[in-house]
N, C-alpha and C. Protein backbone atom coordinates (compact mmCIF):
# COMPACT_ATOMS: atom_id res chain seq x y z
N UNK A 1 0.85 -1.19 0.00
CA UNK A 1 0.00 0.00 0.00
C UNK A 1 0.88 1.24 0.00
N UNK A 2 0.77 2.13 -0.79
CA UNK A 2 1.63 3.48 -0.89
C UNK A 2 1.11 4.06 0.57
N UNK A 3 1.74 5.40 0.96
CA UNK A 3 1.64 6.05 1.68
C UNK A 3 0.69 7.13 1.50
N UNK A 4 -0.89 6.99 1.46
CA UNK A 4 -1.75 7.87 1.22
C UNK A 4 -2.25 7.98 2.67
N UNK A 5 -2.21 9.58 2.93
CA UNK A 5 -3.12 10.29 4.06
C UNK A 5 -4.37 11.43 3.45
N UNK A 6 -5.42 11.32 4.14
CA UNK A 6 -6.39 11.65 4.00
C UNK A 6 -7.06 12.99 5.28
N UNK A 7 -6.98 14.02 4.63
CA UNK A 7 -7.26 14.44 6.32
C UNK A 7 -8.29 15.78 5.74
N UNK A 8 -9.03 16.51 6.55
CA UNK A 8 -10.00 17.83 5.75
C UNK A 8 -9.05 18.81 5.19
N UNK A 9 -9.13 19.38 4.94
CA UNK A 9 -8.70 20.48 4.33
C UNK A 9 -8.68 21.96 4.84
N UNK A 10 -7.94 21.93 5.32
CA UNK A 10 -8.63 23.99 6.19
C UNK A 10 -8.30 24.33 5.61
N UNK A 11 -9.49 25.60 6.46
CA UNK A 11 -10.34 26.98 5.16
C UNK A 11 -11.30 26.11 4.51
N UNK A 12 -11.14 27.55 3.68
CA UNK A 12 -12.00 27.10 2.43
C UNK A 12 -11.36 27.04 1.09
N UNK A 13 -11.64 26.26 0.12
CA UNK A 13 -11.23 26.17 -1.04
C UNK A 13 -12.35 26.15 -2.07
N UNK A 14 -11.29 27.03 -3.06
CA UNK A 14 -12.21 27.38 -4.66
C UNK A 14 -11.33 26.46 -5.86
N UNK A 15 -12.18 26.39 -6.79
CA UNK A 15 -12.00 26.26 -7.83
C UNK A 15 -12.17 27.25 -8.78
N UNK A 16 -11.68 27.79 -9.73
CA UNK A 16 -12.02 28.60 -10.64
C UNK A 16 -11.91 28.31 -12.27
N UNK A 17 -12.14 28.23 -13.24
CA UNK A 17 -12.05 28.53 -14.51
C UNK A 17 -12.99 29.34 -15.35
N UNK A 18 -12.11 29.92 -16.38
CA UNK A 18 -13.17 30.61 -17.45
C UNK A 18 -14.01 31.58 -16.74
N UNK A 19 -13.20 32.36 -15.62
CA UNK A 19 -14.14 33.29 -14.78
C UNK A 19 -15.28 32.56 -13.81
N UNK A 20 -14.96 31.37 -13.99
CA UNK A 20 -16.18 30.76 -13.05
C UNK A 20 -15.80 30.25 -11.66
N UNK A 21 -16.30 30.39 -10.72
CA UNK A 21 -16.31 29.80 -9.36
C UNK A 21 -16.96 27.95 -9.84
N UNK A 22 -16.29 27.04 -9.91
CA UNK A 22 -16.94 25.31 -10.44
C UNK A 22 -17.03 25.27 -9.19
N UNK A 23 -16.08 25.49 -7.61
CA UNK A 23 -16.68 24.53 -6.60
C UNK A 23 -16.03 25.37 -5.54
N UNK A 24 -16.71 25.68 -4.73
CA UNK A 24 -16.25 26.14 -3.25
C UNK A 24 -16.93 25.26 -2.06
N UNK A 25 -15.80 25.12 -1.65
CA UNK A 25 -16.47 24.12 0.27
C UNK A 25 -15.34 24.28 1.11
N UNK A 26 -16.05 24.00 2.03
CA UNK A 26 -15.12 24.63 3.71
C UNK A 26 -15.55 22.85 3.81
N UNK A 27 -15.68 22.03 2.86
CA UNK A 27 -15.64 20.19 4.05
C UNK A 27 -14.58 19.85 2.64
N UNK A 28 -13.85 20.50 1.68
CA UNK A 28 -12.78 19.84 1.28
C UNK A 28 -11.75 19.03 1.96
N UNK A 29 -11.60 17.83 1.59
CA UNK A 29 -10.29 16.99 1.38
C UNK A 29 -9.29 17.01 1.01
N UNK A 30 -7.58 16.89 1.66
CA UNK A 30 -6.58 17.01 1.32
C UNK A 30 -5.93 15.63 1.32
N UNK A 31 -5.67 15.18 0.32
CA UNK A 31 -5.16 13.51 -0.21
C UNK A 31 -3.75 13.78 -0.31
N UNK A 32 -2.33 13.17 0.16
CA UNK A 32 -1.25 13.22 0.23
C UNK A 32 -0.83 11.78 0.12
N UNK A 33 -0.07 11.79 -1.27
CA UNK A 33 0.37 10.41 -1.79
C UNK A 33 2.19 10.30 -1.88
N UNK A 34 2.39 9.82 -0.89
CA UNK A 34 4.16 9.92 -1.48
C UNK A 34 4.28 9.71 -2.50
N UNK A 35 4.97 10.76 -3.33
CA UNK A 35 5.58 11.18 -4.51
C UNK A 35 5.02 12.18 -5.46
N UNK A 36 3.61 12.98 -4.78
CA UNK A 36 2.85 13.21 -5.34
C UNK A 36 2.87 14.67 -4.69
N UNK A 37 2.10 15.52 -5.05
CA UNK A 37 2.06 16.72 -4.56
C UNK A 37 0.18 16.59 -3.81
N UNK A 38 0.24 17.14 -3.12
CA UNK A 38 -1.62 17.05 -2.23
C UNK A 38 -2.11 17.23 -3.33
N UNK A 39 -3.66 16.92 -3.51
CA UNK A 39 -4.57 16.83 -4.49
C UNK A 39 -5.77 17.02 -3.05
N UNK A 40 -5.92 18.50 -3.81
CA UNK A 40 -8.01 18.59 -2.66
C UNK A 40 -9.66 17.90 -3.94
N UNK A 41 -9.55 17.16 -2.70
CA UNK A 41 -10.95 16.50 -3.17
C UNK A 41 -12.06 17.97 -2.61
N UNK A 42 -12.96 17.74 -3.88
CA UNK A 42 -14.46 18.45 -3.31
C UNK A 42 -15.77 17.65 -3.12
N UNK A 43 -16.36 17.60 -1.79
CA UNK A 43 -17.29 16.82 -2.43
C UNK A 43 -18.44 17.27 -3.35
N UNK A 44 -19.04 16.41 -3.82
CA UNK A 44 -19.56 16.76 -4.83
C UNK A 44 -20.54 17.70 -5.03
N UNK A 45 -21.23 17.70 -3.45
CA UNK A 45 -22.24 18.71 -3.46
C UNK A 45 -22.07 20.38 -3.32
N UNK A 46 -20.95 20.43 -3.59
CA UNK A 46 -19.82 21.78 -3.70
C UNK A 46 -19.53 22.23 -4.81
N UNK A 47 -19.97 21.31 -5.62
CA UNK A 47 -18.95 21.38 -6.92
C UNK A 47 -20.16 21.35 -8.04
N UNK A 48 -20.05 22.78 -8.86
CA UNK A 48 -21.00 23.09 -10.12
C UNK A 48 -21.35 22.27 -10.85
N UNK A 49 -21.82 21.31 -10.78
CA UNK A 49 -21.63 20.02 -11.81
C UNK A 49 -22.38 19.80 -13.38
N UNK A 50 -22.87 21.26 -13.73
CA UNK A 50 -23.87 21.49 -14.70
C UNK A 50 -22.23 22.08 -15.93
N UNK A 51 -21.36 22.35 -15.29
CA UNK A 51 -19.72 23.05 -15.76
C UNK A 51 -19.00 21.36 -15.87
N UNK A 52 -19.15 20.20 -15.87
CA UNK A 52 -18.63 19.32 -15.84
C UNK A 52 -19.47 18.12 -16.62
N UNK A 53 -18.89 17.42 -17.88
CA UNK A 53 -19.20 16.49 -18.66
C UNK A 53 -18.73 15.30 -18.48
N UNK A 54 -19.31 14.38 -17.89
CA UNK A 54 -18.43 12.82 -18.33
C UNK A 54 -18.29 12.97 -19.73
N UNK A 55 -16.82 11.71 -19.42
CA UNK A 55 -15.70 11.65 -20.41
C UNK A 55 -15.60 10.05 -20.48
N UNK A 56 -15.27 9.57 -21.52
CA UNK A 56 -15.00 8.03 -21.68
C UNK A 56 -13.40 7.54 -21.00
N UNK A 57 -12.78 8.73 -20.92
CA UNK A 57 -11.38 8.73 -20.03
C UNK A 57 -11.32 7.95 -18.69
N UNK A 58 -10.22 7.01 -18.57
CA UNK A 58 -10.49 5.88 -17.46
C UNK A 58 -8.91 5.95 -16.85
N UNK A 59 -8.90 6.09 -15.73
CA UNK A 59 -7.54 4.82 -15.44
C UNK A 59 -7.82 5.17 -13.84
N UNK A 60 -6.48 3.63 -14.08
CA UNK A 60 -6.69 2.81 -12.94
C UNK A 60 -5.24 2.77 -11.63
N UNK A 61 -5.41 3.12 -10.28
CA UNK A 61 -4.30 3.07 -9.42
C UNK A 61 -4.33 1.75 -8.56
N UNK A 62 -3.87 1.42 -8.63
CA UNK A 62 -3.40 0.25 -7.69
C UNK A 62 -3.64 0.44 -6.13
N UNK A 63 -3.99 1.85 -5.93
CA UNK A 63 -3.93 2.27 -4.21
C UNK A 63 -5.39 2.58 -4.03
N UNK A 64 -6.19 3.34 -4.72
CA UNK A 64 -7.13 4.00 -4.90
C UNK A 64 -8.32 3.92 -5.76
N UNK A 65 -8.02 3.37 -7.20
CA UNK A 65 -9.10 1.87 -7.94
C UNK A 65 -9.43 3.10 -9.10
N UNK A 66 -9.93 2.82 -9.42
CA UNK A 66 -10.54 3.19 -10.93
C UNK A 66 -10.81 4.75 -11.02
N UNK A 67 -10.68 5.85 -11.60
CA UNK A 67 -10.99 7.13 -11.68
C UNK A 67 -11.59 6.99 -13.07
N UNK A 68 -12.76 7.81 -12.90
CA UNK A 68 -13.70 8.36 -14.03
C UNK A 68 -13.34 9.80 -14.26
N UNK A 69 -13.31 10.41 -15.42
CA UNK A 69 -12.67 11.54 -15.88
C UNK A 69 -14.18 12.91 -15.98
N UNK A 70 -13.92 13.86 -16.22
CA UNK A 70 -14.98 14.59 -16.71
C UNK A 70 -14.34 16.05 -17.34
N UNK A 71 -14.70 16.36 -18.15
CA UNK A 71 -14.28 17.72 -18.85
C UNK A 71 -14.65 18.70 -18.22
N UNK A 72 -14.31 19.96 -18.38
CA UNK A 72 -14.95 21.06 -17.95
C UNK A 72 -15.61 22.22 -18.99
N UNK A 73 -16.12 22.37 -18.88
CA UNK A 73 -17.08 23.11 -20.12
C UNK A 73 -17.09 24.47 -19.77
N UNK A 74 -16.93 25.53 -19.77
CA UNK A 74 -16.56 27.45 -19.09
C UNK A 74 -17.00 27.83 -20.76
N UNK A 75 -17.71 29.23 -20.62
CA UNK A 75 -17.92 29.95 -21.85
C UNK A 75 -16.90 30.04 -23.22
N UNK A 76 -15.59 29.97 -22.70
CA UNK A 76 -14.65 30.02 -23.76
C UNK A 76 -13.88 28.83 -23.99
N UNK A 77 -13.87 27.59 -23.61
CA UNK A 77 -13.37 26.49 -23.88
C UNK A 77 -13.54 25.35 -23.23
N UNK A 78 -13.52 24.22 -23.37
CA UNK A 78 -13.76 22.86 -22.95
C UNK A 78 -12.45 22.70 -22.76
N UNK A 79 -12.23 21.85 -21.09
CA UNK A 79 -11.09 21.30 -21.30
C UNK A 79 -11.07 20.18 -20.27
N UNK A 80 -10.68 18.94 -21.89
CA UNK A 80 -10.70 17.54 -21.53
C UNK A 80 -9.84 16.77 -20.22
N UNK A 81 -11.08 16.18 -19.96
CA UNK A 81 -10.40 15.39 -18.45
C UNK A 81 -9.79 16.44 -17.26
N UNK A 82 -9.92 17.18 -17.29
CA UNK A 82 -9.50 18.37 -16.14
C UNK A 82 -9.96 17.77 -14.75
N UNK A 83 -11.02 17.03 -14.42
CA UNK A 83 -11.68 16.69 -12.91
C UNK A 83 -11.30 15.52 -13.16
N UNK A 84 -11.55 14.38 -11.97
CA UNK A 84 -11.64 13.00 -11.63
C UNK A 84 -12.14 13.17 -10.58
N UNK A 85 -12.66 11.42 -10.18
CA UNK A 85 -13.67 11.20 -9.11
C UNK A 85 -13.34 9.77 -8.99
N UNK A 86 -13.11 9.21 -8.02
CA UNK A 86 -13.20 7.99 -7.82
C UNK A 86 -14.80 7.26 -7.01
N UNK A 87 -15.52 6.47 -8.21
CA UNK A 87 -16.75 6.31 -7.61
C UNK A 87 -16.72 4.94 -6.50
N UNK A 88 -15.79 3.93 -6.47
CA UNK A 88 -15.87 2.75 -5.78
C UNK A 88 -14.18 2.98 -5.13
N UNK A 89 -13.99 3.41 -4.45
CA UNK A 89 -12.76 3.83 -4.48
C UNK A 89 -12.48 2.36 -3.35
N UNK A 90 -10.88 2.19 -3.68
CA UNK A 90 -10.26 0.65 -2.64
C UNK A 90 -10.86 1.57 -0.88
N UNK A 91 -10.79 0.70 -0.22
CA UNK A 91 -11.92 0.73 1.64
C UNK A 91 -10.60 1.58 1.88
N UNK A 92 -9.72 1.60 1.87
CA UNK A 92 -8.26 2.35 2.55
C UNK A 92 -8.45 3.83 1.87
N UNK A 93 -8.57 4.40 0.90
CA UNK A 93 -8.98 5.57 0.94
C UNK A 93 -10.65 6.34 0.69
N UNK A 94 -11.63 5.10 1.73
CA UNK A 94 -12.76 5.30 1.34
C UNK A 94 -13.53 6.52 1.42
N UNK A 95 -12.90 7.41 2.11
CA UNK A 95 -13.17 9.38 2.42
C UNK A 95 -13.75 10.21 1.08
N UNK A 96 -12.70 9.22 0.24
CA UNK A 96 -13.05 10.24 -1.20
C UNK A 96 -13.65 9.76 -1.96
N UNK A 97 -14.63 8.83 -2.05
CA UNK A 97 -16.01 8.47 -2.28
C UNK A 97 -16.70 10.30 -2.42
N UNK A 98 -17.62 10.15 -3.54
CA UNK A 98 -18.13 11.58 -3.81
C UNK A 98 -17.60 12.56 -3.96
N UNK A 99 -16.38 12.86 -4.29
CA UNK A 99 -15.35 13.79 -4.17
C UNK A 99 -15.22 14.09 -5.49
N UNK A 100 -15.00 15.08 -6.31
CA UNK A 100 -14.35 15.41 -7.68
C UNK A 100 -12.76 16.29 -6.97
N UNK A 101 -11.93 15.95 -8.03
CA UNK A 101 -10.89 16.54 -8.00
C UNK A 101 -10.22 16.93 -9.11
N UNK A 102 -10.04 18.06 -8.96
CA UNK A 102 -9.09 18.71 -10.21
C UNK A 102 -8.00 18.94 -10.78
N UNK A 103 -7.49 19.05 -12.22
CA UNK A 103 -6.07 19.11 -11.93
C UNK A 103 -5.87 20.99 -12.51
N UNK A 104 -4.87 20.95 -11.01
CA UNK A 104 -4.43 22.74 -11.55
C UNK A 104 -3.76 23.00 -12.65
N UNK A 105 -4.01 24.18 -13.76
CA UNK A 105 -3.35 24.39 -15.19
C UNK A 105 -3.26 25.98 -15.15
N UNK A 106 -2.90 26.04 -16.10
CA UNK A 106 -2.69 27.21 -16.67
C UNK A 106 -4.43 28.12 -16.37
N UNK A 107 -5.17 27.10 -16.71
CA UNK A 107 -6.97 27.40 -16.83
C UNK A 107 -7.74 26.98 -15.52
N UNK A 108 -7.14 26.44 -14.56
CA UNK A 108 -7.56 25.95 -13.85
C UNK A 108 -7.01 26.28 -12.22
N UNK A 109 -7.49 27.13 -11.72
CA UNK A 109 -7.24 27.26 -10.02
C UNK A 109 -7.69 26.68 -9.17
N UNK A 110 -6.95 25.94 -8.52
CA UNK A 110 -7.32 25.42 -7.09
C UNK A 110 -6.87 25.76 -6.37
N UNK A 111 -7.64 26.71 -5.13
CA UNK A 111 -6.69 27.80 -4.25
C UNK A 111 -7.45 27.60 -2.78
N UNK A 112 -6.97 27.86 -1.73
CA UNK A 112 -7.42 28.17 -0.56
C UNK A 112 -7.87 29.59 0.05
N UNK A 113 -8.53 30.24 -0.06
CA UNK A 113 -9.30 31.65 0.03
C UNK A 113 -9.70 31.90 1.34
């Protein structure tokens, strides 16, 4: 088993793209994977989800189990696979069940506010 910790997240955290607020919550998740840099989970009921498209995009971790992908859709561009979610996630990181998570870009902020 890798070294994954799971713990809330203080504060609050945003998401932003394309001028948009996608997800703000004060019950975010902070996931810490040796070798990895933290990744904040949102749960889902935080998170704009009318700004987010499933994607046929799949893969699979050995620690954490299957991630489903989703695009993000903002007035000026789509951009593919940007979120994940693990829906059956392995019992050892079972916290992030309902969670979307994003990856930070150039287009994409994930910040603590």
């Amino acid at each position: 088993m890798a070294d994954i910790n799971i713990r809330k997240a203080d504060g609050t955290w945003v998401v932003r793209a394309g001028g948009a607020v996608l997800a703000e919550s004060r019950n975010a998740l902070e996931l810490d994977e040796s070798g990895y840099p933290p990744v904040i989970y949102f749960p889902r009921d935080d998170v704009a989800m009318a700004f987010l498209d499933s994607s046929d995009h799949r893969t699979h971790c050995p620690h954490k189990g299957d991630a489903s992908y989703f695009s993000l859709v903002t007035n000026s561009q789509t951009l593919e696979n940007a979120a994940w979610s693990y829906e059956d996630p392995q019992e050892e990181v079972a916290r992030i069940k309902g969670h979307i998570a994003f990856h930070p870009s150039d287009d994409i902020a994930v910040e603590r506010v």
